[in-house]
Structure formats: structure tokens, C-alpha cells
C-alpha atoms as a PDB file:
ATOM      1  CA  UNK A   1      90.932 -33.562-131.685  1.00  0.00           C
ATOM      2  CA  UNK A   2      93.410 -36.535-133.090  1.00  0.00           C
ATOM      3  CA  UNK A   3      93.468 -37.842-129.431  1.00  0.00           C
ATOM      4  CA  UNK A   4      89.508 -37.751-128.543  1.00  0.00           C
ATOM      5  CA  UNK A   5      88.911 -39.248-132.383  1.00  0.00           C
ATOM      6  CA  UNK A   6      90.613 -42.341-131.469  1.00  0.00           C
ATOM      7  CA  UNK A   7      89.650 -43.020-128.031  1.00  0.00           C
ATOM      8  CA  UNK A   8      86.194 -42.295-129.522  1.00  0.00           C
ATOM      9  CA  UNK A   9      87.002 -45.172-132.622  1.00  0.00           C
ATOM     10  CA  UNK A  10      88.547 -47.796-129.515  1.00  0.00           C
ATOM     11  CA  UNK A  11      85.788 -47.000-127.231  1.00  0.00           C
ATOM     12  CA  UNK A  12      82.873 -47.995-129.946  1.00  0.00           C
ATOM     13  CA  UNK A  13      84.746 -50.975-130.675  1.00  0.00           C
ATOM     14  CA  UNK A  14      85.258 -52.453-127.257  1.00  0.00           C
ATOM     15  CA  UNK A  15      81.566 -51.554-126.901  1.00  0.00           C
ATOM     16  CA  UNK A  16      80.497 -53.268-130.148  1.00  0.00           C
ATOM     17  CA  UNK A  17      79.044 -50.310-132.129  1.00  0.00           C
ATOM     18  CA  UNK A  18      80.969 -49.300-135.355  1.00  0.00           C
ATOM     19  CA  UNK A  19      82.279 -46.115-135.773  1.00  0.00           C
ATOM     20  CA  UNK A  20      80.860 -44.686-138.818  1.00  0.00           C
ATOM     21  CA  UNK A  21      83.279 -42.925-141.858  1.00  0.00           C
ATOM     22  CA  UNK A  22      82.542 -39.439-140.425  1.00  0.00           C
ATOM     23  CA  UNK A  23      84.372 -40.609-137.166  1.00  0.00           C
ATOM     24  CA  UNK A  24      87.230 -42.104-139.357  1.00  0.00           C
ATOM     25  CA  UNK A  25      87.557 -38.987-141.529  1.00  0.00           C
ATOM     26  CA  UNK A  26      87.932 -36.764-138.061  1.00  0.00           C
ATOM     27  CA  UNK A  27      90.772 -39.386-137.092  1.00  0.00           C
ATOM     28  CA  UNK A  28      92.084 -39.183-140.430  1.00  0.00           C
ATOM     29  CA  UNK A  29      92.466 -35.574-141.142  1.00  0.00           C
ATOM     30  CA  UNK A  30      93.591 -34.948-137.164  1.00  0.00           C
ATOM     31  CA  UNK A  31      96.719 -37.402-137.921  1.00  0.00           C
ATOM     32  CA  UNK A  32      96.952 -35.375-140.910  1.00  0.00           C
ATOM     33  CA  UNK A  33      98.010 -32.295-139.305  1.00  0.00           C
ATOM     34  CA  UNK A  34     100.035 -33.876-136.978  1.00  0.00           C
ATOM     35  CA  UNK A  35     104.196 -34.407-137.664  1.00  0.00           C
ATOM     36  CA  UNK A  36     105.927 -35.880-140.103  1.00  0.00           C
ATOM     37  CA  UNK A  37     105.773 -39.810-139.569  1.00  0.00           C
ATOM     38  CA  UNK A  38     102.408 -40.040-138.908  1.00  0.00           C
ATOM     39  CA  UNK A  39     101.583 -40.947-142.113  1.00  0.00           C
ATOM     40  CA  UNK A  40     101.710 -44.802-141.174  1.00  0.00           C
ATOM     41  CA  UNK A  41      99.175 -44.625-138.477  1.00  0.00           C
ATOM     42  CA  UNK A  42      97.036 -42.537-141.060  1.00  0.00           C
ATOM     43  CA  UNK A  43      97.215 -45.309-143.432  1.00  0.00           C
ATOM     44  CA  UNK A  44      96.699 -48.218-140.390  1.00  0.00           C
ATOM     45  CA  UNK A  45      93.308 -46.634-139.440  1.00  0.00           C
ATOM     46  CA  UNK A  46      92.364 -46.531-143.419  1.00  0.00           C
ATOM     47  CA  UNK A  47      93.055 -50.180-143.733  1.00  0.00           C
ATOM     48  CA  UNK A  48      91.011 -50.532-140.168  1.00  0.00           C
ATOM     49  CA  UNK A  49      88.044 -48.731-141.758  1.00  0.00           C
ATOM     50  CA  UNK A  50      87.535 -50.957-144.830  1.00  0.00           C
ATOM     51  CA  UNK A  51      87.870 -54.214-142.440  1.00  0.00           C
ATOM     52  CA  UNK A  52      85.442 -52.692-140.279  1.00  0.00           C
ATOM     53  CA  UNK A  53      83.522 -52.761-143.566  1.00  0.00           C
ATOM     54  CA  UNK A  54      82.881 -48.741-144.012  1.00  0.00           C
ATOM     55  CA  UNK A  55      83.722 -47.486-147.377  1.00  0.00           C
ATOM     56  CA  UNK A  56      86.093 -44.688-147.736  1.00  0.00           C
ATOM     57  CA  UNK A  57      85.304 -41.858-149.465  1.00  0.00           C
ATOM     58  CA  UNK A  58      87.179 -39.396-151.589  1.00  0.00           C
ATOM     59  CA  UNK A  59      87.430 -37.676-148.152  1.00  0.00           C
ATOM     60  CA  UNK A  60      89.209 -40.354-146.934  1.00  0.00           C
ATOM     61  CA  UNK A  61      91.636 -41.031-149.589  1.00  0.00           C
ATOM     62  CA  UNK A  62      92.790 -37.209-150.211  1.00  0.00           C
ATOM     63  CA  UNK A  63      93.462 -37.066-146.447  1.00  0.00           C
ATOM     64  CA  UNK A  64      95.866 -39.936-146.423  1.00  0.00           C
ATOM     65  CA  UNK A  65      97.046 -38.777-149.294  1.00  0.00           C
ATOM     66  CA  UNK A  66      97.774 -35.920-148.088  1.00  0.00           C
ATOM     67  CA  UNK A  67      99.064 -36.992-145.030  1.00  0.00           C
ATOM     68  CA  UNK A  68     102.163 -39.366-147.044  1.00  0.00           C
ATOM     69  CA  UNK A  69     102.479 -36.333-149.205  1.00  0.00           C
ATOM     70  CA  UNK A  70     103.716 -33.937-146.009  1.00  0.00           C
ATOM     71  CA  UNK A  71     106.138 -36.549-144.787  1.00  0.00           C
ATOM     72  CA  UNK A  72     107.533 -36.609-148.169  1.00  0.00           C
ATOM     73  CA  UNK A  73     106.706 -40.009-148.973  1.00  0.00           C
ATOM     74  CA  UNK A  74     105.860 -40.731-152.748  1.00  0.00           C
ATOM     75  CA  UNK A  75     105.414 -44.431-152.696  1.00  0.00           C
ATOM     76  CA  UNK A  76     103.001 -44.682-150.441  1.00  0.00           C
ATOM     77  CA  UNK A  77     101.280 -41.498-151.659  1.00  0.00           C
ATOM     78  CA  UNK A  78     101.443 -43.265-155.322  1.00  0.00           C
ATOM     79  CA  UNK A  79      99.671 -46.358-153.754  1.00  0.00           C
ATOM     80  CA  UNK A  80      96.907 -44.645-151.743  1.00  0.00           C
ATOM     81  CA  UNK A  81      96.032 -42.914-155.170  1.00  0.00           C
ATOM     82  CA  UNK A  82      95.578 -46.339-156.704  1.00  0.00           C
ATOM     83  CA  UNK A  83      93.754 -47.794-153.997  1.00  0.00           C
ATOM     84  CA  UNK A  84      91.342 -45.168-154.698  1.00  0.00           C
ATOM     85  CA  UNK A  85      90.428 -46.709-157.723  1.00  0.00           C
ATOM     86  CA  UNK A  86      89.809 -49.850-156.310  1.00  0.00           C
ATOM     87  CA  UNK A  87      86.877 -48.588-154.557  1.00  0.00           C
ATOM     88  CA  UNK A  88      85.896 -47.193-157.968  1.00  0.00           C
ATOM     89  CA  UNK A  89      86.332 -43.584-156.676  1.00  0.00           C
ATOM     90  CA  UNK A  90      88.103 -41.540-159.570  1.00  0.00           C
ATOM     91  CA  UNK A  91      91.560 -39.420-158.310  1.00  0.00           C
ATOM     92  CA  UNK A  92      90.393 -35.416-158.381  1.00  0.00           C
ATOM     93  CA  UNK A  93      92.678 -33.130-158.470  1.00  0.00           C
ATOM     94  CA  UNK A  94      93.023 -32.414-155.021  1.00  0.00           C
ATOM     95  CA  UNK A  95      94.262 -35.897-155.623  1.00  0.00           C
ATOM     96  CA  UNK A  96      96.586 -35.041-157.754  1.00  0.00           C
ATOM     97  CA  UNK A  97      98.140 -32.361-156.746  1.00  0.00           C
ATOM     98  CA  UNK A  98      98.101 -33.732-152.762  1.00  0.00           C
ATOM     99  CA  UNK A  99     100.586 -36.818-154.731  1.00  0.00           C
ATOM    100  CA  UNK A 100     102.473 -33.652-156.726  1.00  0.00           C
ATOM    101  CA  UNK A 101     103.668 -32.456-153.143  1.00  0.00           C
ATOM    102  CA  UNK A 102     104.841 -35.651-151.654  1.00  0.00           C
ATOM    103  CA  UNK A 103     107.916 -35.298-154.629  1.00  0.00           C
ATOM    104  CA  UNK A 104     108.990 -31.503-153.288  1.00  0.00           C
ATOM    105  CA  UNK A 105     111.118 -33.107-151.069  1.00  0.00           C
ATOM    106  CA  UNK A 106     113.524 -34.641-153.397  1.00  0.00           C
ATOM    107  CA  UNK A 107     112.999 -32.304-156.268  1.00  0.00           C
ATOM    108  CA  UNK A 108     111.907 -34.850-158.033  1.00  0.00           C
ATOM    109  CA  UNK A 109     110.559 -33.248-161.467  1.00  0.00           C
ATOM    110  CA  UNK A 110     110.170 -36.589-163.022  1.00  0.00           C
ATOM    111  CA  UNK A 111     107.331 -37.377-160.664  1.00  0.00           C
ATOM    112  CA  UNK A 112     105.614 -34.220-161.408  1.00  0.00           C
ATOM    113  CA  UNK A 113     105.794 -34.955-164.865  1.00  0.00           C
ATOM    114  CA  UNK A 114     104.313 -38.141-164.280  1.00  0.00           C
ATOM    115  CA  UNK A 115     101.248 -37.146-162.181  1.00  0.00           C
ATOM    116  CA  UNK A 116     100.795 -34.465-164.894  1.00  0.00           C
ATOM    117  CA  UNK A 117     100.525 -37.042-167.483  1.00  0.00           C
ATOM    118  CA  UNK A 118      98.302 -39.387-165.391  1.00  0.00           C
ATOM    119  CA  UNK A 119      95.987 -36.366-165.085  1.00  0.00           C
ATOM    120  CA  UNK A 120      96.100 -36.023-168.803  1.00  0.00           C
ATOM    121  CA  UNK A 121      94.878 -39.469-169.512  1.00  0.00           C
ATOM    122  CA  UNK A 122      91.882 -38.909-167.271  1.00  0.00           C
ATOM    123  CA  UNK A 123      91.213 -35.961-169.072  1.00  0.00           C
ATOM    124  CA  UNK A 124      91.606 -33.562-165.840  1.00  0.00           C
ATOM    125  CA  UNK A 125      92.937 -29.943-166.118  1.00  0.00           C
ATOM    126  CA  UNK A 126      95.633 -28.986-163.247  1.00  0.00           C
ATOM    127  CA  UNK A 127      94.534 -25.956-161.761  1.00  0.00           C
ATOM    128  CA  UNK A 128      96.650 -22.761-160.489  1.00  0.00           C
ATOM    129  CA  UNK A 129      97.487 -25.049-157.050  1.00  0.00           C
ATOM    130  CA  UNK A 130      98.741 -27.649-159.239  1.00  0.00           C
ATOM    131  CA  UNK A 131     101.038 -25.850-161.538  1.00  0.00           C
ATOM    132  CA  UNK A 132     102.082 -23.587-158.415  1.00  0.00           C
ATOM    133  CA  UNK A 133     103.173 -27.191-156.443  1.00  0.00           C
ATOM    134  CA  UNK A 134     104.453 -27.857-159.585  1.00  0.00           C
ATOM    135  CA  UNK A 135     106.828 -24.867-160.146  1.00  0.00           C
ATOM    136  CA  UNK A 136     107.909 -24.813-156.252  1.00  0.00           C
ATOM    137  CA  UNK A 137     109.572 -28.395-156.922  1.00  0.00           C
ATOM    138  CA  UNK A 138     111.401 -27.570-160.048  1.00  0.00           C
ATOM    139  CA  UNK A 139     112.535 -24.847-157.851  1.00  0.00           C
ATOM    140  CA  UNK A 140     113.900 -27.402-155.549  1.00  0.00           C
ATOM    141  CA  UNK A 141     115.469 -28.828-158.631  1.00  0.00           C
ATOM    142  CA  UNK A 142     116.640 -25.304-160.092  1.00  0.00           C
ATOM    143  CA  UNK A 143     115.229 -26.954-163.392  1.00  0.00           C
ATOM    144  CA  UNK A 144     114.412 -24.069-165.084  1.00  0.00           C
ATOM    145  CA  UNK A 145     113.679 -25.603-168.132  1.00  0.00           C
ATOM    146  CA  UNK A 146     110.821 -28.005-166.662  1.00  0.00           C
ATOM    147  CA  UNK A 147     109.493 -24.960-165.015  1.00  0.00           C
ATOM    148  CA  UNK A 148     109.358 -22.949-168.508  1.00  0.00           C
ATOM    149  CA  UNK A 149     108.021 -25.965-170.332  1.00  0.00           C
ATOM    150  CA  UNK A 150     105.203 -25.866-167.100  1.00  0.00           C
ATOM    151  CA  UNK A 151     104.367 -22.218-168.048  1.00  0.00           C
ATOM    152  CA  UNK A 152     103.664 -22.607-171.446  1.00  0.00           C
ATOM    153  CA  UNK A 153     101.714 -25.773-171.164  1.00  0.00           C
ATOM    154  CA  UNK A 154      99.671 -23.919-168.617  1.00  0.00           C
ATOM    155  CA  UNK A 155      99.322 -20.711-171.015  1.00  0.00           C
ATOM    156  CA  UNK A 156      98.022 -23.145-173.470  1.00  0.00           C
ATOM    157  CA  UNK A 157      95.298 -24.389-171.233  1.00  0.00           C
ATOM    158  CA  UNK A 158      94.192 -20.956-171.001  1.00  0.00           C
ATOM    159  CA  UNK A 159      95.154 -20.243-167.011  1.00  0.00           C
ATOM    160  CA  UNK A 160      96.667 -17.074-166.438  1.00  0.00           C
ATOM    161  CA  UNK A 161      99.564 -16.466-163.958  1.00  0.00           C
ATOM    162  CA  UNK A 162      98.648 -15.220-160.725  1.00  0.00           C
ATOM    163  CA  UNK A 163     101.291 -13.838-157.870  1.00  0.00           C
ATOM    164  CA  UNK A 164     102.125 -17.144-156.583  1.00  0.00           C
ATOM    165  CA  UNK A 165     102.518 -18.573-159.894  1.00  0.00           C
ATOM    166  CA  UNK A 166     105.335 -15.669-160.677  1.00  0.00           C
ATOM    167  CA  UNK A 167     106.896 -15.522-157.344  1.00  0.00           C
ATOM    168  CA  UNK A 168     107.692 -19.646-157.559  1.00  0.00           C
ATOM    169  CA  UNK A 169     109.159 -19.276-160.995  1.00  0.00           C
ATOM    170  CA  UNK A 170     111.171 -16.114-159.912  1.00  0.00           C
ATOM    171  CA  UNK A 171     112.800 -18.577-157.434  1.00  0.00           C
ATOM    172  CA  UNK A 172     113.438 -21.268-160.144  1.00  0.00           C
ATOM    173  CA  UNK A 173     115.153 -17.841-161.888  1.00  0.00           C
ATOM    174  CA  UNK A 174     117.413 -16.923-159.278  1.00  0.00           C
ATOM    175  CA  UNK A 175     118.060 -20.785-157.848  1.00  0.00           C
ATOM    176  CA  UNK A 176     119.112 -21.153-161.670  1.00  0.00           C
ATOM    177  CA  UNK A 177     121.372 -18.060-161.672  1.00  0.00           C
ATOM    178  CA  UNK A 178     119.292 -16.690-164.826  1.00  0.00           C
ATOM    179  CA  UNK A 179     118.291 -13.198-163.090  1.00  0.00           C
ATOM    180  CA  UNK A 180     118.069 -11.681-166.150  1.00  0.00           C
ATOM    181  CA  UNK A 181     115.261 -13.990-167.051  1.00  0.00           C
ATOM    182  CA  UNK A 182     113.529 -13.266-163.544  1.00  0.00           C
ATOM    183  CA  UNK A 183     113.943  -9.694-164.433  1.00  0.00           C
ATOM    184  CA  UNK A 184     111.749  -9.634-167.722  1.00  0.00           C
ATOM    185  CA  UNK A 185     109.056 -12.030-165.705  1.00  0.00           C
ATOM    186  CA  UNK A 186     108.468  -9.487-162.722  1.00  0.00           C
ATOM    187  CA  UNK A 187     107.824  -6.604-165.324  1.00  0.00           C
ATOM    188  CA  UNK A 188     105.798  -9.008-167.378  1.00  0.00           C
ATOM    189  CA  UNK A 189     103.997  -9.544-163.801  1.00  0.00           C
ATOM    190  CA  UNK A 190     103.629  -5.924-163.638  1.00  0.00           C
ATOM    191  CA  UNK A 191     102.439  -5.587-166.963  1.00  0.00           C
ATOM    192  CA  UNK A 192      99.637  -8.014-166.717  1.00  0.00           C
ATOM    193  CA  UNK A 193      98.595  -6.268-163.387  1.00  0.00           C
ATOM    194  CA  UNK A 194      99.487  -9.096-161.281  1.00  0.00           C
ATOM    195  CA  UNK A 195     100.537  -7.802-157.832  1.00  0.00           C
ATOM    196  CA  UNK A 196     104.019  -8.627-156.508  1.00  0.00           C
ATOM    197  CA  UNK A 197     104.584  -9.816-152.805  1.00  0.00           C
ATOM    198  CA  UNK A 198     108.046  -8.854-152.133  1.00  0.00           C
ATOM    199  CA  UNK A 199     107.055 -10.084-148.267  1.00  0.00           C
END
């Protein structure tokens, strides 16, 4: 699909006729898939779409996002998020949490903490895919105390802990040698009627 997109994007602009942003967001999300590196060319045929004078849509953005976010890079993940708002389309948080992932590389909790507060002062509430990214890269960091401090400030928004919440802190647990800890959160899971995958 990746391969037919842009032949389809070179052939319409040998021929004169401008490929239109559907076209570009096929491109987009097919280099999206694709391995790690790929990123760049993502971001190349972004920059070609606004000189070709299409606007990019939230589509778009989140794609590329997306994209830096699998081959780990933050930086450029950070600076497609801004460029967004340049085109006076406001971050979601698919956004978000698309930026969140492109730190679970590194384990880099100070990043997440940092999205998390940009959300804040745009008056967006992560959801469960957020606070699970979240978790899985103080898990990375076996920073159990980030990934405590997560679970309470999630409590207090009022979203409950589903099975993928509990099974990414019960790794923060045992990366953090506190089993004893991970112990009283699978029967709290049980408790609360929340289904354990022990797959």
C-alpha cells in the first residue's frame, strides 16, 4: 500500500495534478507501519504536502507522530506536536499519548511527566491508553514511585483500573523487586472484579 501511495503521489506530480490530503494520509500512515527509521521519510512527505499547499489534518499530524514515536524518537515527535499548532489544529489525546510512547524507549519518566502536564494546561483528561503507556515506561524505568503517584492521580480523575492498567504496574512491582506490593494489587484486581491475564 506504502509503495502504490507514492508512485501514485510522483505520478500526479509529473502529470501536473495535485494529490489531494487523502492520498498523503494513505502515504503517511503506510510509512507508519513500516520499520523503525522511516520516520524521516514520514516527516519529508508532511513537509511535501504543505508546499504542495494541502493542509494537514489532525490525521496527518497523529500519523507522523506516531510514526517518530515507534522509532523511539522524542524530539522530533515533540516538534511534530508543535507544528500542529501552527496550523491551528489543537494536540488530542491520541496526540498525546502517540508523543508519551516515543519516551518508552529510554524510560524516560520525565517526559511522561511532561506530556502529562502539557495535557493539563489544555485542560485534556488522559484516558486508560494514556496512563497504561504511561505505566509501561516507568516500568522500563522500574520507577515505582512515578508509577504509584500515576495511579492515584488517575483514581482521582475518576478512571478505574482495568487489566492492562494492573498487569503494567505488576511489572513496575516485580522490575522494582517490591513483590509484596504486586501481591496486594492482583487481589485488589480480583477484588474489584477485574480479570487477570496471566497469558
Amino acid at each position: 500500500q506504502q509503495h502504490r501511495a507514492v508512485n501514485l503521489v510522483r505520478y500526479l506530480s509529473r502529470s501536473g495534478k495535485r494529490p489531494d490530503r487523502a492520498i498523503y494520509n494513505t502515504l503517511l500512515t503506510g510509512i507508519a507501519k513500516t520499520a523503525m527509521g522511516r520516520h524521516l521519510l514520514a516527516i519529508k512527505f508532511l513537509d511535501e504536502m504543505v508546499d504542495a499547499g494541502i493542509k494537514p489534518d489532525e490525521t496527518s499530524f497523529n500519523t507522523v507522530i506516531d510514526s517518530c514515536a515507534r522509532a523511539g524518537d522524542s524530539a522530533r515527535a515533540k516538534e511534530i506536536v508543535e507544528k500542529m499548532e501552527e496550523f491551528s489544529l489543537t494536540p488530542n489525546t491520541i496526540s498525546y499519548t502517540s508523543l508519551m510512547r516515543a519516551y518508552k524507549a529510554q524510560g524516560d519518566v520525565q517526559g511522561v511527566k511532561s506530556v502529562l502536564e502539557r495535557m493539563d494546561e489544555r485542560g485534556m483528561t488522559p484516558d486508560l491508553t494514556t496512563y497504561t503507556v504511561a505505566l509501561s515506561i516507568c516500568a522500563v524505568a522500574s520507577n515505582l514511585k512515578e508509577a504509584i503517584s500515576l495511579l492515584r492521580d488517575m483514581n482521582r480523575r475518576g478512571l478505574e483500573a482495568n487489566t492492562f492498567i494492573y498487569n503494567v504496574f505488576l511489572s513496575v512491582c516485580a522490575k522494582s523487586g517490591r513483590w509484596q506490593l504486586g501481591l496486594e494489587s492482583f487481589s485488589r484486581m480480583r477484588r474489584e472484579g477485574v480479570s487477570p491475564d496471566l497469558a
